[in-house]
C-alpha atoms as a PDB file:
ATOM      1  CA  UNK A   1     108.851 104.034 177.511  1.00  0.00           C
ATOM      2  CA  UNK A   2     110.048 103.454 180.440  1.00  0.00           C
ATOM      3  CA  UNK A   3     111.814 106.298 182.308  1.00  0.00           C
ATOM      4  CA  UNK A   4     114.496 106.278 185.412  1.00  0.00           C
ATOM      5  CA  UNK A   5     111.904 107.887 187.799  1.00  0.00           C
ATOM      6  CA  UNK A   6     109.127 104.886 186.772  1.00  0.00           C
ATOM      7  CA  UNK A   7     111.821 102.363 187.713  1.00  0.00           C
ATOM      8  CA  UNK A   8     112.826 104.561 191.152  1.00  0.00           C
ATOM      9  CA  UNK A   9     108.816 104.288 191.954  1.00  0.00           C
ATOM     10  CA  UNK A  10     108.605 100.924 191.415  1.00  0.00           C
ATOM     11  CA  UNK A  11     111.200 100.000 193.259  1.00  0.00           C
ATOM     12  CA  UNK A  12     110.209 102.007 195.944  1.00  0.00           C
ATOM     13  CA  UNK A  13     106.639 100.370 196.050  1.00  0.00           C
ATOM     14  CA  UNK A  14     107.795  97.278 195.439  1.00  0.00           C
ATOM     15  CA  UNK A  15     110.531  97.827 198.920  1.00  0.00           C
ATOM     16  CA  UNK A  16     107.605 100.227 200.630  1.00  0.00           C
ATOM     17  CA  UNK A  17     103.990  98.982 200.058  1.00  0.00           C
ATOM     18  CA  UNK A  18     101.921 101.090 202.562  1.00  0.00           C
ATOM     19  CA  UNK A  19      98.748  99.970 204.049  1.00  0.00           C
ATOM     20  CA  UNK A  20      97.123 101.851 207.358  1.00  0.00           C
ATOM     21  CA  UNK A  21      97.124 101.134 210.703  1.00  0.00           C
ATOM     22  CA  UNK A  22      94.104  99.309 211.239  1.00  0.00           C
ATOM     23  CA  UNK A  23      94.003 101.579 214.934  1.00  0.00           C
ATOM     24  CA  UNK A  24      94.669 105.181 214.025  1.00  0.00           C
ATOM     25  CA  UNK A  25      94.485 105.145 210.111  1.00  0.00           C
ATOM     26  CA  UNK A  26      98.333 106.780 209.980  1.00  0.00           C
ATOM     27  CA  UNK A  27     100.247 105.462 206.522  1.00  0.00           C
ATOM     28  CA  UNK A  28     102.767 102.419 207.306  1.00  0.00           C
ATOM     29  CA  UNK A  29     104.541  99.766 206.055  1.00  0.00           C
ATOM     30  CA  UNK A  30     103.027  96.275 205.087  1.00  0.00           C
ATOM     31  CA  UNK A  31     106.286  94.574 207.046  1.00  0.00           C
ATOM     32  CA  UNK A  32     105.440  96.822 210.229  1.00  0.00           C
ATOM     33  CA  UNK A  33     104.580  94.647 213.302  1.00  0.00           C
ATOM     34  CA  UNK A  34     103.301  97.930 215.127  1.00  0.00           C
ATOM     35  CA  UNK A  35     102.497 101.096 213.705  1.00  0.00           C
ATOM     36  CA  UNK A  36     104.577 103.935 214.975  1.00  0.00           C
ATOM     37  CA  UNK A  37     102.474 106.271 215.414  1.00  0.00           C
ATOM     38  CA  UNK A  38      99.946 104.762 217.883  1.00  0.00           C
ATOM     39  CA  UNK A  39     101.744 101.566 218.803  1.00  0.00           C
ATOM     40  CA  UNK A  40      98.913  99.096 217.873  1.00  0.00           C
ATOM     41  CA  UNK A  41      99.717  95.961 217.036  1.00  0.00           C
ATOM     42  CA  UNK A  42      99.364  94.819 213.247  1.00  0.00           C
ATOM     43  CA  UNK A  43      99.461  91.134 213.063  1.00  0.00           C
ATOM     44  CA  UNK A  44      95.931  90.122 215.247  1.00  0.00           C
ATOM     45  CA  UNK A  45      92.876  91.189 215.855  1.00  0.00           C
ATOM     46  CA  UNK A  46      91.482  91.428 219.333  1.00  0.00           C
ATOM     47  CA  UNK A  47      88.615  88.554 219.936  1.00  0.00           C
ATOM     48  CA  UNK A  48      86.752  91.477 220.767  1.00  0.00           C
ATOM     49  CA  UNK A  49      86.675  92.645 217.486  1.00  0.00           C
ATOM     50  CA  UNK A  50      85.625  89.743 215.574  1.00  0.00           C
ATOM     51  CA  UNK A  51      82.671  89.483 218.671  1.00  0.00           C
ATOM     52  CA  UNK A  52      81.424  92.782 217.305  1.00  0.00           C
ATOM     53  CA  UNK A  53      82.205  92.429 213.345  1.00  0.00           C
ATOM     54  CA  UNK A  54      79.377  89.065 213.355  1.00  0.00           C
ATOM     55  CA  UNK A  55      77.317  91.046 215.697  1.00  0.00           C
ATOM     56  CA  UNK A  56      77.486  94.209 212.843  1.00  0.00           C
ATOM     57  CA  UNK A  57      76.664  91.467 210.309  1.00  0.00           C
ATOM     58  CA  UNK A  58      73.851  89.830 212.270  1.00  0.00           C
ATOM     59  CA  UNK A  59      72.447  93.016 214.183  1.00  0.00           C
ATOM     60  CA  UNK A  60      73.003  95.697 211.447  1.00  0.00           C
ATOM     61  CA  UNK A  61      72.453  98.782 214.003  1.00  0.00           C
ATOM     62  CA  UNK A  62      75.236  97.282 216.190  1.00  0.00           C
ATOM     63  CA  UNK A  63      77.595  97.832 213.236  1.00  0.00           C
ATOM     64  CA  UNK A  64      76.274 101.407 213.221  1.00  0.00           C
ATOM     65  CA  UNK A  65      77.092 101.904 216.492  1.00  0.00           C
ATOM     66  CA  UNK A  66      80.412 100.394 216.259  1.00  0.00           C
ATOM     67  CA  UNK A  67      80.685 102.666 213.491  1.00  0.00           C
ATOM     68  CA  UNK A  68      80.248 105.661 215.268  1.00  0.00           C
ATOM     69  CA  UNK A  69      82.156 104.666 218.489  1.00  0.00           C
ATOM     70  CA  UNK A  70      85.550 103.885 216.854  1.00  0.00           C
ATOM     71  CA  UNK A  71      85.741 105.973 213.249  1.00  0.00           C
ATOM     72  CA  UNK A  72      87.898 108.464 215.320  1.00  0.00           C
ATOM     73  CA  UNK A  73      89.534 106.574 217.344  1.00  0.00           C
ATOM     74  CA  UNK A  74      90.623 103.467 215.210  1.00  0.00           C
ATOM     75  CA  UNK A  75      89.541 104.175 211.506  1.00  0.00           C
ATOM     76  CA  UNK A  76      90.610 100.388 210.094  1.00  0.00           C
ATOM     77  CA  UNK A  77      88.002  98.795 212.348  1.00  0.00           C
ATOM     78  CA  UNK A  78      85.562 101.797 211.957  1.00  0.00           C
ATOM     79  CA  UNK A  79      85.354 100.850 208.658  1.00  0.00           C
ATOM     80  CA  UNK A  80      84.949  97.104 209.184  1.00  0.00           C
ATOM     81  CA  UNK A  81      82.162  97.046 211.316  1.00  0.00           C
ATOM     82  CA  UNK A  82      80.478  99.647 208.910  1.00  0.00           C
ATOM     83  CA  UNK A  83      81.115  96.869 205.689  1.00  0.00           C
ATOM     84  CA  UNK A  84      79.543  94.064 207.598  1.00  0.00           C
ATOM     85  CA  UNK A  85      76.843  96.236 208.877  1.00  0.00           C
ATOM     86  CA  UNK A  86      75.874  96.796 205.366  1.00  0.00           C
ATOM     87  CA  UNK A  87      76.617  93.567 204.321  1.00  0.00           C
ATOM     88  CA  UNK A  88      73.808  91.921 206.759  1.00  0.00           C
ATOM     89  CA  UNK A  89      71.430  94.709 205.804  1.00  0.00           C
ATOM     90  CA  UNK A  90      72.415  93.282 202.199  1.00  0.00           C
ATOM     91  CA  UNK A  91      71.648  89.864 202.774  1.00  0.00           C
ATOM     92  CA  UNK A  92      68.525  90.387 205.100  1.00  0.00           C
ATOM     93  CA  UNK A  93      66.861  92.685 202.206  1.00  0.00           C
ATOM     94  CA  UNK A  94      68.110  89.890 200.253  1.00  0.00           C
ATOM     95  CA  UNK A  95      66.218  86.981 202.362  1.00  0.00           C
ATOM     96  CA  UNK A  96      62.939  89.556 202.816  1.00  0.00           C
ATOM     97  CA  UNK A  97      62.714  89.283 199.266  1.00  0.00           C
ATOM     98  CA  UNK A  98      63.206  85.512 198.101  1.00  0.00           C
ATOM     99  CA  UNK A  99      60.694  85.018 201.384  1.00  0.00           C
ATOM    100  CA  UNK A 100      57.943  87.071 199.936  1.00  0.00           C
ATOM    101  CA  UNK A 101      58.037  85.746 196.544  1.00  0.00           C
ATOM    102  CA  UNK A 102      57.423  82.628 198.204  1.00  0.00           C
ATOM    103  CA  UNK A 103      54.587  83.745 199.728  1.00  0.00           C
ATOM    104  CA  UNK A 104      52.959  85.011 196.984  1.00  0.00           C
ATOM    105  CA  UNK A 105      53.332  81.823 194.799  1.00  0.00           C
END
């Protein structure tokens, strides 16, 4: 049954879908270029980021350290370099494994 307070939610999700600021983690607006909290920009990421996210990936304990460094500063990016840091720990346990059953064959 649909009820006159569902339809006033979906509306306002479907006006309002939220996301956070991928600097300071504040609640905002998909549409909003910069949050208004913190000012950062939305739409890019900095080359410097992407630099780090492949070095997380490749070099696990830089994602650590990445990790560290930013969670209370800029939680959206924390979080990235913490995902690919355990996604190239994933995929290197991965490798170790498929290499050593090579091995012993």
């Amino acid at each position: 049954m649909i009820t006159k307070e569902t339809t006033q939610e979906k509306r306002h999700e479907d006006i309002m879908p939220e996301y956070h600021c991928k600097s300071c983690g504040t609640i905002i607006s998909k549409k909003a270029l910069i949050c208004p909290k913190c000012g950062a920009s939305q739409n890019k990421t900095p080359v410097y980021v992407l630099i780090f996210k492949m070095l997380s990936f490749l070099i696990p304990p830089v994602g650590f350290i990445m990790y560290i460094i930013k969670r209370g500063k800029s939680y959206g990016y924390a979080k990235e370099y913490i995902i690919c840091a355990f996604s190239g720990i994933s995929i290197i346990l991965i490798l170790f494994a498929v290499w050593n059953t090579f091995l012993i064959m």
